[in-house]
Protein backbone atom coordinates (compact mmCIF):
# COMPACT_ATOMS: atom_id res chain seq x y z
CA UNK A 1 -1.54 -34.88 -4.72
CA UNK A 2 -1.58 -36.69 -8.09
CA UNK A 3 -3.17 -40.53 -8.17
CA UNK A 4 -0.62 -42.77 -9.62
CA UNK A 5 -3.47 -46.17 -10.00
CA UNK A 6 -3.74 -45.79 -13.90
CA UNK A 7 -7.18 -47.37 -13.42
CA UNK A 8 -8.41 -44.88 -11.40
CA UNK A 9 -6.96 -41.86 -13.82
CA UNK A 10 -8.10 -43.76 -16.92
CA UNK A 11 -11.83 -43.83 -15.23
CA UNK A 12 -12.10 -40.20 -14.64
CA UNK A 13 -12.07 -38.75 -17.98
CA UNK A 14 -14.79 -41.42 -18.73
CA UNK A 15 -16.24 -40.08 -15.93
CA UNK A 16 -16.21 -36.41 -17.18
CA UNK A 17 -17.21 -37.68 -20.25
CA UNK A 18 -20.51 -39.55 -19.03
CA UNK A 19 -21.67 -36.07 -16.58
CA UNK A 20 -21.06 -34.52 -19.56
CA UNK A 21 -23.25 -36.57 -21.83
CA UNK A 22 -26.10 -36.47 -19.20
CA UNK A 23 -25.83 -32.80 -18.39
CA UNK A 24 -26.02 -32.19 -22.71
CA UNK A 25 -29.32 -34.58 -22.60
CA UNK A 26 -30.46 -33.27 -19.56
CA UNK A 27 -31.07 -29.83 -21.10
CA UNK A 28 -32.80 -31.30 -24.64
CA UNK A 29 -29.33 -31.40 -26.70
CA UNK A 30 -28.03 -34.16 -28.89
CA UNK A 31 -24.52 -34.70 -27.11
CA UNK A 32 -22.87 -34.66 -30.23
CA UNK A 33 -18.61 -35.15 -30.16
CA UNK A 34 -18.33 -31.50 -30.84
CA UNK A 35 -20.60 -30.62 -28.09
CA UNK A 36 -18.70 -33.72 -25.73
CA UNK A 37 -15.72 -32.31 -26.55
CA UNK A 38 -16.60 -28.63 -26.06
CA UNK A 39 -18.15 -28.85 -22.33
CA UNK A 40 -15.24 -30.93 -21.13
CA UNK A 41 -12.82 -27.98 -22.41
CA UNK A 42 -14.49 -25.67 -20.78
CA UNK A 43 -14.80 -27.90 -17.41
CA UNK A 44 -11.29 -28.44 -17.48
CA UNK A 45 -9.82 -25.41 -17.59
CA UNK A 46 -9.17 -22.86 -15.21
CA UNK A 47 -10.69 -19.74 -16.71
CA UNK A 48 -12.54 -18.58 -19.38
CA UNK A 49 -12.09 -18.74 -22.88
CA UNK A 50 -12.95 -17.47 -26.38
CA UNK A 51 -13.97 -19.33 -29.11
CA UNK A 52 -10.67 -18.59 -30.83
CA UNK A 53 -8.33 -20.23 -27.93
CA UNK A 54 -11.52 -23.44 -27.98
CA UNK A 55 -11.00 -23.27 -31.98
CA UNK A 56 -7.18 -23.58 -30.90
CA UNK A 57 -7.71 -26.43 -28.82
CA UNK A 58 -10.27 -28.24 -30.57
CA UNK A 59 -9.61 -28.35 -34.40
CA UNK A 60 -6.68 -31.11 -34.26
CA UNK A 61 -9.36 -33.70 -33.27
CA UNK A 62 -11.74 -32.32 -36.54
CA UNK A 63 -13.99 -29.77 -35.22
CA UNK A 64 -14.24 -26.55 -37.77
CA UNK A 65 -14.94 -22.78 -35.94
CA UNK A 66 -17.98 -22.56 -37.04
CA UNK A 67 -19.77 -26.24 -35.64
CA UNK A 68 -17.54 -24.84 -32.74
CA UNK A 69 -18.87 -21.18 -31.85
CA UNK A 70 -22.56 -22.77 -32.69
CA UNK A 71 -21.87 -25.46 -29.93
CA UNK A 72 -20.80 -22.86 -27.97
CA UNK A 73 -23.76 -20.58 -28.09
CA UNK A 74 -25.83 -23.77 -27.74
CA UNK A 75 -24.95 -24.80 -25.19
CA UNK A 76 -25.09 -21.03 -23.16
CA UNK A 77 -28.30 -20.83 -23.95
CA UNK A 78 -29.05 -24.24 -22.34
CA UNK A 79 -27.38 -22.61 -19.20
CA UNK A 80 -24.40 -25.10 -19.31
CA UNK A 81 -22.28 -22.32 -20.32
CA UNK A 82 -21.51 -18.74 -19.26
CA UNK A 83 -20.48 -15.64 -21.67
CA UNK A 84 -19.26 -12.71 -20.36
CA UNK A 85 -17.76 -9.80 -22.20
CA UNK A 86 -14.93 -8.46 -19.98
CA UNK A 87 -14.70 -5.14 -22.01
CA UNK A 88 -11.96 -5.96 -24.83
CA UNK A 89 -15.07 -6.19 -26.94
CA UNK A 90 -14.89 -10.68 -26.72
CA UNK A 91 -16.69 -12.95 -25.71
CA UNK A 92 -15.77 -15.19 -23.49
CA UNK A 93 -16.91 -19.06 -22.42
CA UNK A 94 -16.78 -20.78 -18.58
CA UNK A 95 -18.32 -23.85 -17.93
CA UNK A 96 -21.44 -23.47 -15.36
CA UNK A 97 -22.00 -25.74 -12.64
CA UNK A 98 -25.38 -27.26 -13.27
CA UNK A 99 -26.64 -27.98 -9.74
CA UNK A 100 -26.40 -23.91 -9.36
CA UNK A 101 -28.29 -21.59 -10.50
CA UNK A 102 -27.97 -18.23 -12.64
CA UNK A 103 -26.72 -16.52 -9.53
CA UNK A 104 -23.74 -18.96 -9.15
CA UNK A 105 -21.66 -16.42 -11.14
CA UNK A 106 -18.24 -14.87 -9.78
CA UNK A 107 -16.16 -11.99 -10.30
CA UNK A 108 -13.12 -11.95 -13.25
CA UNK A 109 -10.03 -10.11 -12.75
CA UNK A 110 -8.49 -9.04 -15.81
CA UNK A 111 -4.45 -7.77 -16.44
CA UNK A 112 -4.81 -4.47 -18.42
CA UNK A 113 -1.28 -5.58 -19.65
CA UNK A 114 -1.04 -9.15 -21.04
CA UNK A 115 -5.05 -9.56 -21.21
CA UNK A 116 -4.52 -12.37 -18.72
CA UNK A 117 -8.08 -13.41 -17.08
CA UNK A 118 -8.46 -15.06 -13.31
CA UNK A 119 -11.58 -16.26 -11.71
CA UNK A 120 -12.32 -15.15 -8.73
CA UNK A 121 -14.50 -17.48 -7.31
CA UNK A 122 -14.17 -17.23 -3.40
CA UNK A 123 -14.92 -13.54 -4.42
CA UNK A 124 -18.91 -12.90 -2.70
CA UNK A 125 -20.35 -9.70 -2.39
CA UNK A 126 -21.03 -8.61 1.18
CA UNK A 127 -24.81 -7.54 2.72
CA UNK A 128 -23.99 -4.16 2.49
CA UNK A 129 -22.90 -4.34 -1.73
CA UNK A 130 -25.60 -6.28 -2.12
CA UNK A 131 -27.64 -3.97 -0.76
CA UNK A 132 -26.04 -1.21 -2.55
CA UNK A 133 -26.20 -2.84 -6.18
CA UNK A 134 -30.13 -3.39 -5.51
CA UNK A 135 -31.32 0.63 -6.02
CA UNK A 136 -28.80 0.24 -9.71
CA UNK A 137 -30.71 -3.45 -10.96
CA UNK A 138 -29.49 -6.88 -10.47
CA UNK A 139 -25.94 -6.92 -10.86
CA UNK A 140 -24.47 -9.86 -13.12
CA UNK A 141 -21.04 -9.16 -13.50
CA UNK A 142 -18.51 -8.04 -12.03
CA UNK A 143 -15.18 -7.18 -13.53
CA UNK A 144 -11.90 -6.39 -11.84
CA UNK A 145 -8.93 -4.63 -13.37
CA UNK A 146 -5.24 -4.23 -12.52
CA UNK A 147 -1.87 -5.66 -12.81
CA UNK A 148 -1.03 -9.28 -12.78
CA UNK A 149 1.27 -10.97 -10.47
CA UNK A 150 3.39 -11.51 -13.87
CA UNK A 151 2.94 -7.93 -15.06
CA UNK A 152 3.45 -6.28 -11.98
């Protein structure tokens, strides 16, 4: 259901832009525009995605690679963002929700033809995995693999 009041879709990417300003400041960060622009990527999209697809996105409004995989590493290790390598040997960038914690993580599903990635988020472990995966560590990551509904 799309909102057609253009005051009320011109206020939510100032909106996004404000939680994201905080959330930068929150964690000790200068919310720089490359930063700003950077976390609200992320937030808006649908999966994850490397620093060359950001790069692809980003560098029309002025922002070089490198300030670009810097702000991304930044702002992981503020815990804004998450990295996972989903075995092609890549990393990887999702936006983190910052009311939860570390554990808020979910499974990725990824098409060993077209390289396509899916979140899984309504994906939980059961009691009985979870009780499995504690005599291996603490598991945190899980990566599916298979065909695509495109591929298939």
């Amino acid at each position: 259901m799309s909102d057609s009041n253009p005051a009320a879709q011109a206020a939510r990417p100032a909106s996004a832009r404000k939680s994201a300003q905080a959330d930068i400041r929150a964690r000790g960060l200068r919310a720089t525009p490359a930063r700003l622009a950077t976390l609200q990527l992320l937030r808006g999209h649908g999966t994850p995605l490397t620093h060359a697809e950001v790069s692809a996105e980003l560098e029309e409004q002025g922002f070089d690679k490198a300030t670009l995989f810097r702000n991304l590493n930044d702002l992981t290790e503020a815990g804004l963002l998450r990295r996972a390598e989903l075995g092609d040997h890549v990393w990887r960038f999702e936006a983190r929700d910052p009311a939860v914690g570390a554990e808020g993580g979910h499974p990725h599903f990824v098409c060993v033809d077209c390289g396509s990635v899916t979140c899984l988020e309504q994906v939980q472990l059961t009691a009985g995995s979870r009780r499995q995966s504690e005599g291996v560590g603490q598991v945190t990551e899980i990566l599916l693999r298979g065909h695509c509904h495109h591929c298939q």
